[in-house]
PDB file of N, CA and C in Angstrom:
ATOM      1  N   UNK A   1      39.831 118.966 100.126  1.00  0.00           N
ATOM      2  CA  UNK A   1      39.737 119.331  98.729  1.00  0.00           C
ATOM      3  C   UNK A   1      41.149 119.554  98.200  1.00  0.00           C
ATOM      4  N   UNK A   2      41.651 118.608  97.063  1.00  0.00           N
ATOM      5  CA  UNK A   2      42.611 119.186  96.167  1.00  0.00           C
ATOM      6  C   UNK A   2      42.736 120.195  95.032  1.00  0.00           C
ATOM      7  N   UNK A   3      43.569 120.974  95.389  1.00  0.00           N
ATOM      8  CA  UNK A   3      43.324 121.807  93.969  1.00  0.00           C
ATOM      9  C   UNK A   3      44.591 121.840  93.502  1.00  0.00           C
ATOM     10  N   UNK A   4      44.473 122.417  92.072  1.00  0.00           N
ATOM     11  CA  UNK A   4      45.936 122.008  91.429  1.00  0.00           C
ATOM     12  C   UNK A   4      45.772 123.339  90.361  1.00  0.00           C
ATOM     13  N   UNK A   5      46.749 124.236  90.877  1.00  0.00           N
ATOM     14  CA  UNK A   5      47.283 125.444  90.318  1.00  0.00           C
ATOM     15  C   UNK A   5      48.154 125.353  88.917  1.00  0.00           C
ATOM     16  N   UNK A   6      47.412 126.140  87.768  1.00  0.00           N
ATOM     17  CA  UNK A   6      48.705 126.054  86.659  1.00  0.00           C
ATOM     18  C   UNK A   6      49.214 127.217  86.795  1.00  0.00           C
ATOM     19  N   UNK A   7      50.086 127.850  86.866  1.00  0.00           N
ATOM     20  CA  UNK A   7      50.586 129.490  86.798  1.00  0.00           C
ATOM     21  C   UNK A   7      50.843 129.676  85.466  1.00  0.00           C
ATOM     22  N   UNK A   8      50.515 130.751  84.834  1.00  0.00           N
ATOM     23  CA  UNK A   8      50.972 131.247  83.469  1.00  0.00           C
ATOM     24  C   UNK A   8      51.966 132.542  83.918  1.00  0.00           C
ATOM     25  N   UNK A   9      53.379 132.448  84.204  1.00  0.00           N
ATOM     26  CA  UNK A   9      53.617 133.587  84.764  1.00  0.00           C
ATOM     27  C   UNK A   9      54.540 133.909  83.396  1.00  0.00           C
ATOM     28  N   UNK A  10      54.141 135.781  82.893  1.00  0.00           N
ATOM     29  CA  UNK A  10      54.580 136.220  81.586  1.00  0.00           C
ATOM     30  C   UNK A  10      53.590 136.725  81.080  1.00  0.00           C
ATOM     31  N   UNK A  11      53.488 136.994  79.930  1.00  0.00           N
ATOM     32  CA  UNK A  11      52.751 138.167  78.828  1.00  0.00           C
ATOM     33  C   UNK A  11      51.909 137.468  77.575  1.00  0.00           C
ATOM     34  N   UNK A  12      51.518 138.308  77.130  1.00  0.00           N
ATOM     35  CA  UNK A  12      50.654 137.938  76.131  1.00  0.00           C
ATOM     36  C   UNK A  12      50.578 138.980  75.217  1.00  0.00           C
ATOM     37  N   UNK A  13      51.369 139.516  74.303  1.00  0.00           N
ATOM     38  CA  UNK A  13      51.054 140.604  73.426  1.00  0.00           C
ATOM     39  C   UNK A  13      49.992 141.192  73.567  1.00  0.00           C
ATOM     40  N   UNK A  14      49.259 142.376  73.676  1.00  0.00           N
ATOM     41  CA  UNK A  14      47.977 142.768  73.855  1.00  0.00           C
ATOM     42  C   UNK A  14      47.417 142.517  72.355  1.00  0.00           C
ATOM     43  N   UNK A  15      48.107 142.677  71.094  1.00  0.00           N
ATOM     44  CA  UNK A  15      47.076 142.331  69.972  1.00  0.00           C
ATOM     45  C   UNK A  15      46.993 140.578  70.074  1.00  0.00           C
ATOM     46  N   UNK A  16      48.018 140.315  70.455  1.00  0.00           N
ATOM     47  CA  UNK A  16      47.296 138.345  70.614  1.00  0.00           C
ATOM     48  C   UNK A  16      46.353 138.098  71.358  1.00  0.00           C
ATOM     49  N   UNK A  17      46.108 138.923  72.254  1.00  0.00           N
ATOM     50  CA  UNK A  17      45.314 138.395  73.893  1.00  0.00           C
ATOM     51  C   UNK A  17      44.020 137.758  73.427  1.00  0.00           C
ATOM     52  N   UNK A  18      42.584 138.664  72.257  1.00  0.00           N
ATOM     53  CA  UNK A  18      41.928 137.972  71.962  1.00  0.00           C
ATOM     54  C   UNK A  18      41.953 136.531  71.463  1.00  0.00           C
ATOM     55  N   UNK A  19      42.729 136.519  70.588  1.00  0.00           N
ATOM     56  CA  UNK A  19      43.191 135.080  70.237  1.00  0.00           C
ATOM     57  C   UNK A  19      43.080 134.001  71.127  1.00  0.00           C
ATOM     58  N   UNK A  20      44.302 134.451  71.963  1.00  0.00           N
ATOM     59  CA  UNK A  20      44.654 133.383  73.131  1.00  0.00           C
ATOM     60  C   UNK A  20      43.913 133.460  74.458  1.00  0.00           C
ATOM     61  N   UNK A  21      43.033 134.383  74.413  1.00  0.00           N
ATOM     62  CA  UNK A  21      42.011 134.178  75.291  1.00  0.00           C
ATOM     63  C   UNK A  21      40.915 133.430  74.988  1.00  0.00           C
ATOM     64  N   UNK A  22      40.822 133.277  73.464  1.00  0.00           N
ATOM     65  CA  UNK A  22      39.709 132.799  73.048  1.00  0.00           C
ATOM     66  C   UNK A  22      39.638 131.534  72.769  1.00  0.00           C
ATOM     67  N   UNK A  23      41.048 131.055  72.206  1.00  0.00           N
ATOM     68  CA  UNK A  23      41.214 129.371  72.507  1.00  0.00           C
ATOM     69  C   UNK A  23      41.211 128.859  74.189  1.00  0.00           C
ATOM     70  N   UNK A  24      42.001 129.812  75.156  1.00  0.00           N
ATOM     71  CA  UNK A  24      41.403 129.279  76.031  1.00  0.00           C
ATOM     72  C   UNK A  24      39.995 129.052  76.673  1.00  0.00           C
ATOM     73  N   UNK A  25      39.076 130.194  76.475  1.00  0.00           N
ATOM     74  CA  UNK A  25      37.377 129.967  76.806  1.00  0.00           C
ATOM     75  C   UNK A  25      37.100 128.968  75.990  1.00  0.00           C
ATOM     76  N   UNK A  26      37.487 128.823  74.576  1.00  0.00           N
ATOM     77  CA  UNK A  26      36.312 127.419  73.766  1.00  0.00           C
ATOM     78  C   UNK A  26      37.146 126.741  73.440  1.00  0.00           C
ATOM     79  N   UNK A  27      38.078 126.571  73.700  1.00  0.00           N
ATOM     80  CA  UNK A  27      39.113 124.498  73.160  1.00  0.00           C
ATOM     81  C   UNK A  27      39.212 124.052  74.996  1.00  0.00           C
ATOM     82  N   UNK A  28      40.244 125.289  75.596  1.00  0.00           N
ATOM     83  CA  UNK A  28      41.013 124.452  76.588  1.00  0.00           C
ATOM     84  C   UNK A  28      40.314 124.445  77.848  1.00  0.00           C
ATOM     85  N   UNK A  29      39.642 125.225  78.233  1.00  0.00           N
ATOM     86  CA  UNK A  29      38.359 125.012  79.437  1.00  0.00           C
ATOM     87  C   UNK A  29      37.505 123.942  79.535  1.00  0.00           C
ATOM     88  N   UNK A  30      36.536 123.758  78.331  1.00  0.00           N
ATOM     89  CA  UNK A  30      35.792 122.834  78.177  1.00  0.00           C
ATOM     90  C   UNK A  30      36.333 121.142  78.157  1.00  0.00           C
ATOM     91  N   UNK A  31      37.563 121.527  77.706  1.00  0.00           N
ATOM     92  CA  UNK A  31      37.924 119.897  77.414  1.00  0.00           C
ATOM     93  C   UNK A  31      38.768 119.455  78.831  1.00  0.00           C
ATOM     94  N   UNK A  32      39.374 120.555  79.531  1.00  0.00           N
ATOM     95  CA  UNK A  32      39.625 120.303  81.286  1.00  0.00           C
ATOM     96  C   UNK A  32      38.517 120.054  82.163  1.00  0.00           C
ATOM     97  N   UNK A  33      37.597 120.807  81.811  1.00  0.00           N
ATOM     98  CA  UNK A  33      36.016 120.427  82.510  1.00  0.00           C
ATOM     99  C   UNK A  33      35.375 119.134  82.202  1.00  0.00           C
ATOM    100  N   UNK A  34      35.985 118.036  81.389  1.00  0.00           N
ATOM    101  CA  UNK A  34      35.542 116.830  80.878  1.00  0.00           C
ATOM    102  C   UNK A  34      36.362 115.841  81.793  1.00  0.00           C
ATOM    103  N   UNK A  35      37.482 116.490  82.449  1.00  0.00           N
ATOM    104  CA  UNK A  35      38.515 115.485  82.791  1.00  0.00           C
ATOM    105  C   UNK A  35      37.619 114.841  84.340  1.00  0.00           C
ATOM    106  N   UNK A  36      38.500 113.594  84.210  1.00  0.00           N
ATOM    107  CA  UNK A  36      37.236 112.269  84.630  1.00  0.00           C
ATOM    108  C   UNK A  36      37.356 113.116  87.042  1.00  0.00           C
ATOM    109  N   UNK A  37      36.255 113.528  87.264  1.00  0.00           N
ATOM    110  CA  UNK A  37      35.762 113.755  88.972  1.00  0.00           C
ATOM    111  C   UNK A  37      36.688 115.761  88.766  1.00  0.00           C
ATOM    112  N   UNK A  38      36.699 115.652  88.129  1.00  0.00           N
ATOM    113  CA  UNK A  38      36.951 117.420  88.484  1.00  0.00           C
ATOM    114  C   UNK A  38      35.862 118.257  88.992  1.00  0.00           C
ATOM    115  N   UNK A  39      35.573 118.877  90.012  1.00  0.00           N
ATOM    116  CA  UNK A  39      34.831 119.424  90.301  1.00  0.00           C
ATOM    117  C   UNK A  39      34.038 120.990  90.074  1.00  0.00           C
ATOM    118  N   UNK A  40      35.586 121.935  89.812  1.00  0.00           N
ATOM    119  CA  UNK A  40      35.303 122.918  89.420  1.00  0.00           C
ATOM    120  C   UNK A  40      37.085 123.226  88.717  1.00  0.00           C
ATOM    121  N   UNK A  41      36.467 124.117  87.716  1.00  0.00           N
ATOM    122  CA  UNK A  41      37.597 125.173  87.325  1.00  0.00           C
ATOM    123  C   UNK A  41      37.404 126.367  87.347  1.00  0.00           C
ATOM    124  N   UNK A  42      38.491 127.132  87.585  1.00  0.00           N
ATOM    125  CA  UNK A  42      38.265 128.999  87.481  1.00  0.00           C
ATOM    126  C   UNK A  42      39.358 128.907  86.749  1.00  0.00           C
ATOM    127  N   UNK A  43      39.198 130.087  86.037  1.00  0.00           N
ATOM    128  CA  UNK A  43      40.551 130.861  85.439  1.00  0.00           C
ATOM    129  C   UNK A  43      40.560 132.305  85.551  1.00  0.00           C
ATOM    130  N   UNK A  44      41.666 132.937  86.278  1.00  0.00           N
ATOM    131  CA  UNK A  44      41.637 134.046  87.107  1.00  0.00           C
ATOM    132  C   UNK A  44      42.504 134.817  86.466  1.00  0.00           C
ATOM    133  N   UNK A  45      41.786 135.410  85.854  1.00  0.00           N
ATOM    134  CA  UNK A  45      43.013 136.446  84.763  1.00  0.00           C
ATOM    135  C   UNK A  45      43.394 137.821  85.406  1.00  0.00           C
ATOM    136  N   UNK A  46      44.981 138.527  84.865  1.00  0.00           N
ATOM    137  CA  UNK A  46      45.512 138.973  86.159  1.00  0.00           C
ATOM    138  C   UNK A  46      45.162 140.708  85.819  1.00  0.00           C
ATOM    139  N   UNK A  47      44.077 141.564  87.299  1.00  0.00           N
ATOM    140  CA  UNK A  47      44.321 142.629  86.580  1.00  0.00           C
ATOM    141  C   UNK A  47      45.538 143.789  86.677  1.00  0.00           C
ATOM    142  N   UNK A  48      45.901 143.524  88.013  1.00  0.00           N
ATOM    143  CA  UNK A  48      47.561 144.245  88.204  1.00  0.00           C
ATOM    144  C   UNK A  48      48.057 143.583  89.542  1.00  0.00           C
ATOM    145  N   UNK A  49      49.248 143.677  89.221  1.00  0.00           N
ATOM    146  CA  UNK A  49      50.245 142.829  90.189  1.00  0.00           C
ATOM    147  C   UNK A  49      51.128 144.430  90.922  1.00  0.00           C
ATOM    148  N   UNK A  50      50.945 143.344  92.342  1.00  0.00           N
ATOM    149  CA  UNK A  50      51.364 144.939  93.314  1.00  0.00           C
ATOM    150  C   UNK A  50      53.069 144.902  93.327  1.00  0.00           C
ATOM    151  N   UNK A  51      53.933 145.945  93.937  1.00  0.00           N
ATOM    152  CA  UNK A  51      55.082 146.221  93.387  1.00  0.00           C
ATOM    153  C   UNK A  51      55.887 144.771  93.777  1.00  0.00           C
ATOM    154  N   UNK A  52      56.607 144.069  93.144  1.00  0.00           N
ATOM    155  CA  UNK A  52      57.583 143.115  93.588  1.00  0.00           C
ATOM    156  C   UNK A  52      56.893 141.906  92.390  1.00  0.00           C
ATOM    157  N   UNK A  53      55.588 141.555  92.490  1.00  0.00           N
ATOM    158  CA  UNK A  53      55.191 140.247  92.456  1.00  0.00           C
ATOM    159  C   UNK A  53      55.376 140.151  90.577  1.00  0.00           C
ATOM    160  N   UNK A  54      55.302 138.945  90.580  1.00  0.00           N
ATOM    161  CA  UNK A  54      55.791 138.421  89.279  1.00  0.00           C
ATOM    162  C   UNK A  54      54.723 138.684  87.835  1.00  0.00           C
ATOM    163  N   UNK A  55      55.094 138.823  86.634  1.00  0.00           N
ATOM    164  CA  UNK A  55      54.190 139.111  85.671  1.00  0.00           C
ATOM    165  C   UNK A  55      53.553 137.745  85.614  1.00  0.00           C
ATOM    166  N   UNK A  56      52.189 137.517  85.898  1.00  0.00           N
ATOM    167  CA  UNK A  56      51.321 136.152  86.042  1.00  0.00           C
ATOM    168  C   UNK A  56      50.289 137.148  84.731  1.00  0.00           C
ATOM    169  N   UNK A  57      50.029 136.200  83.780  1.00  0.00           N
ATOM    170  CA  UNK A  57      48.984 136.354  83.123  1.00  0.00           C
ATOM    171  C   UNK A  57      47.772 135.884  83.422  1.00  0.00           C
ATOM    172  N   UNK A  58      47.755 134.636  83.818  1.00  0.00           N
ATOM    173  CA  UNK A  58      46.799 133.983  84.118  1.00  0.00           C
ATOM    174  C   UNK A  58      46.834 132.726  84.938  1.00  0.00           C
ATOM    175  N   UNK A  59      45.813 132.143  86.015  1.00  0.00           N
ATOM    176  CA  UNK A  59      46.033 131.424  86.772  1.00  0.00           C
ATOM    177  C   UNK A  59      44.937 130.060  86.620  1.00  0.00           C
ATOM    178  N   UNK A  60      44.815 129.038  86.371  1.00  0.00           N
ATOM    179  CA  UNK A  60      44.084 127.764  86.355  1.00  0.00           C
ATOM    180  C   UNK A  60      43.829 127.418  87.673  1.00  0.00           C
ATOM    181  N   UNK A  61      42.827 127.182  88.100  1.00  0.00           N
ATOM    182  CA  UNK A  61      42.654 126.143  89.306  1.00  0.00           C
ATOM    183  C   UNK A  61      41.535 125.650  89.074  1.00  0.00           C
ATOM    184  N   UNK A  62      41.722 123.972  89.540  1.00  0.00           N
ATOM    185  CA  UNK A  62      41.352 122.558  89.146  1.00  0.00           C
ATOM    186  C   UNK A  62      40.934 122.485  91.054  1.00  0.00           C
ATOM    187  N   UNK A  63      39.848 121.711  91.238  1.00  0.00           N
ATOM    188  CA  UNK A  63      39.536 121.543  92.280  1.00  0.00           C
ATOM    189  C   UNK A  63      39.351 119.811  92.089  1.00  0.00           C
ATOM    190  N   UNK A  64      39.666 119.253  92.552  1.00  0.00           N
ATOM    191  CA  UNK A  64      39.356 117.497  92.836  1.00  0.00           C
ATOM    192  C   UNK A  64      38.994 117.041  94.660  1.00  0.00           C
ATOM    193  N   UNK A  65      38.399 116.530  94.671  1.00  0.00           N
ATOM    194  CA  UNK A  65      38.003 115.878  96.236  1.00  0.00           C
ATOM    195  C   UNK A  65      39.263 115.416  96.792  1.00  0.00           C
ATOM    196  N   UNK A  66      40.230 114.742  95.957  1.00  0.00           N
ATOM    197  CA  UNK A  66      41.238 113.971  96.744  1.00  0.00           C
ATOM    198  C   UNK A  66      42.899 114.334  95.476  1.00  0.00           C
ATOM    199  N   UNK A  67      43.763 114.712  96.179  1.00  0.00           N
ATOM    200  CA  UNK A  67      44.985 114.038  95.274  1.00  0.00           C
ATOM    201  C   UNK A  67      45.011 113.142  93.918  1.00  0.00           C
ATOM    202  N   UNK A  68      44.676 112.214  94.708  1.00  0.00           N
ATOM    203  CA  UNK A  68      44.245 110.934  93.833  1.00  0.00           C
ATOM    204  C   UNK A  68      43.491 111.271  92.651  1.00  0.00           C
ATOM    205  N   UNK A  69      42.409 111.537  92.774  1.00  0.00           N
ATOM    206  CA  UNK A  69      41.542 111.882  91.947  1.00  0.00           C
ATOM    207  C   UNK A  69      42.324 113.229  90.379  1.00  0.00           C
ATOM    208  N   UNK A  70      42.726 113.929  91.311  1.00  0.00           N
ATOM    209  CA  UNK A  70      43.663 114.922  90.566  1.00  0.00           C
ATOM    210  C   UNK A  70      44.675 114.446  89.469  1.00  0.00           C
ATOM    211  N   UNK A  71      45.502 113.013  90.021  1.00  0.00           N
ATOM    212  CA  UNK A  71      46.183 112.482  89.412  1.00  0.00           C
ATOM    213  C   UNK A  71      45.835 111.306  88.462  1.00  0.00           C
ATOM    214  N   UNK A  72      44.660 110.805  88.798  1.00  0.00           N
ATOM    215  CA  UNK A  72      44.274 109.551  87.914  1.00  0.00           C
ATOM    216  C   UNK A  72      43.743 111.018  86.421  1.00  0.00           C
ATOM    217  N   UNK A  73      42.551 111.835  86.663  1.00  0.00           N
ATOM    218  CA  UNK A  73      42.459 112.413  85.529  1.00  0.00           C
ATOM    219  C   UNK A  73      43.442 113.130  85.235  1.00  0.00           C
ATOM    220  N   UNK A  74      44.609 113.376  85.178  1.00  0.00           N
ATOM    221  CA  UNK A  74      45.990 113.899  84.401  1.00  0.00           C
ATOM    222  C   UNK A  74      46.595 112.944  83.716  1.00  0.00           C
ATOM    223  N   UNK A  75      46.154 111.632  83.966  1.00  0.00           N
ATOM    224  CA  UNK A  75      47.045 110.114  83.411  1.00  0.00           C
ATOM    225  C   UNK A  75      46.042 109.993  82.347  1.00  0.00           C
ATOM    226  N   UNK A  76      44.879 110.025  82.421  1.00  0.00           N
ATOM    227  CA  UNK A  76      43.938 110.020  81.051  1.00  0.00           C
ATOM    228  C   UNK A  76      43.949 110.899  80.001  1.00  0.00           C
ATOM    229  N   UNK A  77      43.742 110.419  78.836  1.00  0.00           N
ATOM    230  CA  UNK A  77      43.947 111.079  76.976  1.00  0.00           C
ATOM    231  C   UNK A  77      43.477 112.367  77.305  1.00  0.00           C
ATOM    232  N   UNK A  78      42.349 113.230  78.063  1.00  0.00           N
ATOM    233  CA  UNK A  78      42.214 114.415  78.594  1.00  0.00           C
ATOM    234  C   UNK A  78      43.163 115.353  78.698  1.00  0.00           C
ATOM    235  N   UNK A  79      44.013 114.932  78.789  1.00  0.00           N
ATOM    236  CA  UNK A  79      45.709 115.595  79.285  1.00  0.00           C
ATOM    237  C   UNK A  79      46.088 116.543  78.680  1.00  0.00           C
ATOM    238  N   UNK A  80      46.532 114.985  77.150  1.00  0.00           N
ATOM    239  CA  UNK A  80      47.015 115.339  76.157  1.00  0.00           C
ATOM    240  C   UNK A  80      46.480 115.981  75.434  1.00  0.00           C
ATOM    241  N   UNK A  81      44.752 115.790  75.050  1.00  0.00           N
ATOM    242  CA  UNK A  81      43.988 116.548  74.819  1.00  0.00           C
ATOM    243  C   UNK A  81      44.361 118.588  74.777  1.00  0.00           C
ATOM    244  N   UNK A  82      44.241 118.685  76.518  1.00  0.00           N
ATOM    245  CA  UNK A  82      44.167 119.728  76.963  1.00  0.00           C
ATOM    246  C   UNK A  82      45.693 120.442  76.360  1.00  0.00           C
ATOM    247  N   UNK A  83      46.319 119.636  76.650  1.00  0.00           N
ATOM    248  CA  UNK A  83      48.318 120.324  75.810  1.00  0.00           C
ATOM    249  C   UNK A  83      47.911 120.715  74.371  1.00  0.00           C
ATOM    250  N   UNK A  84      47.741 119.641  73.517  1.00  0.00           N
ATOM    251  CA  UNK A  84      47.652 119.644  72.413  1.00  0.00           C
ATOM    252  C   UNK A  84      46.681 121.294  71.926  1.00  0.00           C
ATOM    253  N   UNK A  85      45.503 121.357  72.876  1.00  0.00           N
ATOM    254  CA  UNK A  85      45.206 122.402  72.598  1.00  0.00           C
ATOM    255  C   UNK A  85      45.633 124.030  72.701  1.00  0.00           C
ATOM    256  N   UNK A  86      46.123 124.049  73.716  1.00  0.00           N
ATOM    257  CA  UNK A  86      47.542 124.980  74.467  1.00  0.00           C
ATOM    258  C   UNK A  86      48.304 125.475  73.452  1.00  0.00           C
ATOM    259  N   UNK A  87      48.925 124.100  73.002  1.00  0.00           N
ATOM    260  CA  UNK A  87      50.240 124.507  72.443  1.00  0.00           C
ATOM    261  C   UNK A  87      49.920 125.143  70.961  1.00  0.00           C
ATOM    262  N   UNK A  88      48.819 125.091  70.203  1.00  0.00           N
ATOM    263  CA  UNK A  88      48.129 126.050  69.436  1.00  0.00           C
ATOM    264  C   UNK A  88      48.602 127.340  69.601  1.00  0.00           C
ATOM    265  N   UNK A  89      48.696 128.085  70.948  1.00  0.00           N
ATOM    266  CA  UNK A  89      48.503 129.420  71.313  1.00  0.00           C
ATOM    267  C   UNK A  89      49.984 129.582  72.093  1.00  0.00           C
ATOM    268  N   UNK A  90      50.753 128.915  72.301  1.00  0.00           N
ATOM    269  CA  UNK A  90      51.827 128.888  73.263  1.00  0.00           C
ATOM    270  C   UNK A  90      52.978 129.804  72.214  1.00  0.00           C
ATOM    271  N   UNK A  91      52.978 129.795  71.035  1.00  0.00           N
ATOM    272  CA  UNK A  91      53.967 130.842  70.692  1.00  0.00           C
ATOM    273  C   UNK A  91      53.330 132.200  70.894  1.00  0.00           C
ATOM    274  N   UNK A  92      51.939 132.419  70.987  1.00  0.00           N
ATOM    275  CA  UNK A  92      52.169 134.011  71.678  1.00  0.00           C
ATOM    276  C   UNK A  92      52.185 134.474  73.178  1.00  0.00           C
ATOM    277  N   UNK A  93      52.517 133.496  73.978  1.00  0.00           N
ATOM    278  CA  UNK A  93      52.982 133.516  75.426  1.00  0.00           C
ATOM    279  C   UNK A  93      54.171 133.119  75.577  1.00  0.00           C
ATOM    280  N   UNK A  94      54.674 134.634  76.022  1.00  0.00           N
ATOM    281  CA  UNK A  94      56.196 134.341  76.503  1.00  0.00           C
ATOM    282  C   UNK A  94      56.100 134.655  78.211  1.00  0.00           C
ATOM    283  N   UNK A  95      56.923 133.037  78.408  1.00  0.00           N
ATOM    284  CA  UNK A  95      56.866 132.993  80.021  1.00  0.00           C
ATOM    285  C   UNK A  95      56.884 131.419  79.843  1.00  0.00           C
ATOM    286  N   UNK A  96      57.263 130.923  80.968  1.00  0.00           N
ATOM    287  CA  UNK A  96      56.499 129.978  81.398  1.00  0.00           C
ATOM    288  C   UNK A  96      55.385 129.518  82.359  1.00  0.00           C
ATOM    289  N   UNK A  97      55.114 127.915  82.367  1.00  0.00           N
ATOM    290  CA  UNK A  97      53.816 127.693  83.034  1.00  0.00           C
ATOM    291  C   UNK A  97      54.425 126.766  84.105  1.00  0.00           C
ATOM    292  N   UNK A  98      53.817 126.594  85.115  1.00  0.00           N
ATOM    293  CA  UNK A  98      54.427 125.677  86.142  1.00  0.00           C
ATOM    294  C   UNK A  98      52.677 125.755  87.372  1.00  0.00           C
ATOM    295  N   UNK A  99      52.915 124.323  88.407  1.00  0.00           N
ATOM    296  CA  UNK A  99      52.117 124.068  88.635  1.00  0.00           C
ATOM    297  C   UNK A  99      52.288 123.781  90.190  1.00  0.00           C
ATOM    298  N   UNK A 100      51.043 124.606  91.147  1.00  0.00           N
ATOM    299  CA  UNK A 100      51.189 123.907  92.326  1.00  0.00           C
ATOM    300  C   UNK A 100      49.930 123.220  92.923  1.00  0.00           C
ATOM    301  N   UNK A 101      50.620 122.366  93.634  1.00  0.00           N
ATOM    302  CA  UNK A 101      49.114 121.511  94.423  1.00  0.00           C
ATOM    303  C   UNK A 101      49.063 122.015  95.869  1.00  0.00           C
ATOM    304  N   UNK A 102      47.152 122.109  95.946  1.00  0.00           N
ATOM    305  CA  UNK A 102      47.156 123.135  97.442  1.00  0.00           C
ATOM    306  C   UNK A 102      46.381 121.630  97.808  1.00  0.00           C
ATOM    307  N   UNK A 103      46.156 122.112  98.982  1.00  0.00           N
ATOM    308  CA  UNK A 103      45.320 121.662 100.301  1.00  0.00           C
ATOM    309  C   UNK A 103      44.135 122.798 100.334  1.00  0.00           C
ATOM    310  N   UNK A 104      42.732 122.872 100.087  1.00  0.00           N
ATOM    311  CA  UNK A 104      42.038 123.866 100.518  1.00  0.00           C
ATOM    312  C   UNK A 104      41.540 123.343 101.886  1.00  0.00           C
ATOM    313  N   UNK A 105      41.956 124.450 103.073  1.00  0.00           N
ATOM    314  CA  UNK A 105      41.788 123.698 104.562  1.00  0.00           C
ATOM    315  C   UNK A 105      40.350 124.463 105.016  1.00  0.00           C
ATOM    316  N   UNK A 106      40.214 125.521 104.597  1.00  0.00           N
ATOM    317  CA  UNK A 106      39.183 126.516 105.512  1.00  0.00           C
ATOM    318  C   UNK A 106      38.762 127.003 103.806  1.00  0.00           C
ATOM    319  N   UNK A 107      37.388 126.957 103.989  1.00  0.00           N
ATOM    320  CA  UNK A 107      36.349 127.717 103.054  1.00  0.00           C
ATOM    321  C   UNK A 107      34.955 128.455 103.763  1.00  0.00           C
ATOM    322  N   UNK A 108      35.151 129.678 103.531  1.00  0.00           N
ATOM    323  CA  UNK A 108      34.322 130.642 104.448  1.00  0.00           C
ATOM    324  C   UNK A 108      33.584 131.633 103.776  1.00  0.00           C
ATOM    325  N   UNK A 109      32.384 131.371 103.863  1.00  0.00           N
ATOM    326  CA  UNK A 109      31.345 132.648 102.713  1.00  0.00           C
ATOM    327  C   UNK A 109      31.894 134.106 103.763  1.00  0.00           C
ATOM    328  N   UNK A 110      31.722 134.821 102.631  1.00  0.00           N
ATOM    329  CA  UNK A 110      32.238 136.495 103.617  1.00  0.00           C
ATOM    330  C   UNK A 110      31.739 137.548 103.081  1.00  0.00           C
TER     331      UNK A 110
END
């Protein structure tokens, strides 16, 4: 399983947060959940970060069966789609966003 991490690491004004929480639940979720073999998305919003670790607002993860798959739907109008909707809300997030790709090796009910 591929998954593909967006990091939102940074802030969100607390009077913006509804806002920009709310374009993300109804523009930018739904239209990532369209993108072509995605399997699942979460978005893992942060409730406190222990001493050292970085201000993360919020975390994306994209699950795809293969790499491949991950990368053909990022090359499709979906994309741009998904930016275009973002960047709506991106002046009340200060920080940047950056992205990693995992390997999920072991999945274990507990």
């Amino acid at each position: 399983m591929h998954v593909r991490c967006a990091i939102f690491e940074g802030t969100v004004a607390e009077a913006d947060q509804p806002r920009f929480d709310g374009v993300i639940k109804d523009k930018v979720v739904p239209i990532i959940l369209s993108f072509p073999k995605i399997r699942e998305m979460r978005v893992l919003r942060t409730k406190s970060v222990e001493d050292g670790g970085p201000p993360v607002y919020q975390i994306f993860e994209l699950q795809f069966d293969t790499a491949e798959d991950a990368a053909a739907a990022l090359a499709t109008p979906k994309r741009a789609e998904s930016r275009a909707a973002l960047a709506e809300i991106m002046p009340l997030f200060k920080g940047r966003i950056y992205h990693i790709n995992l390997n999920l090796t072991e999945r274990r009910p507990g």
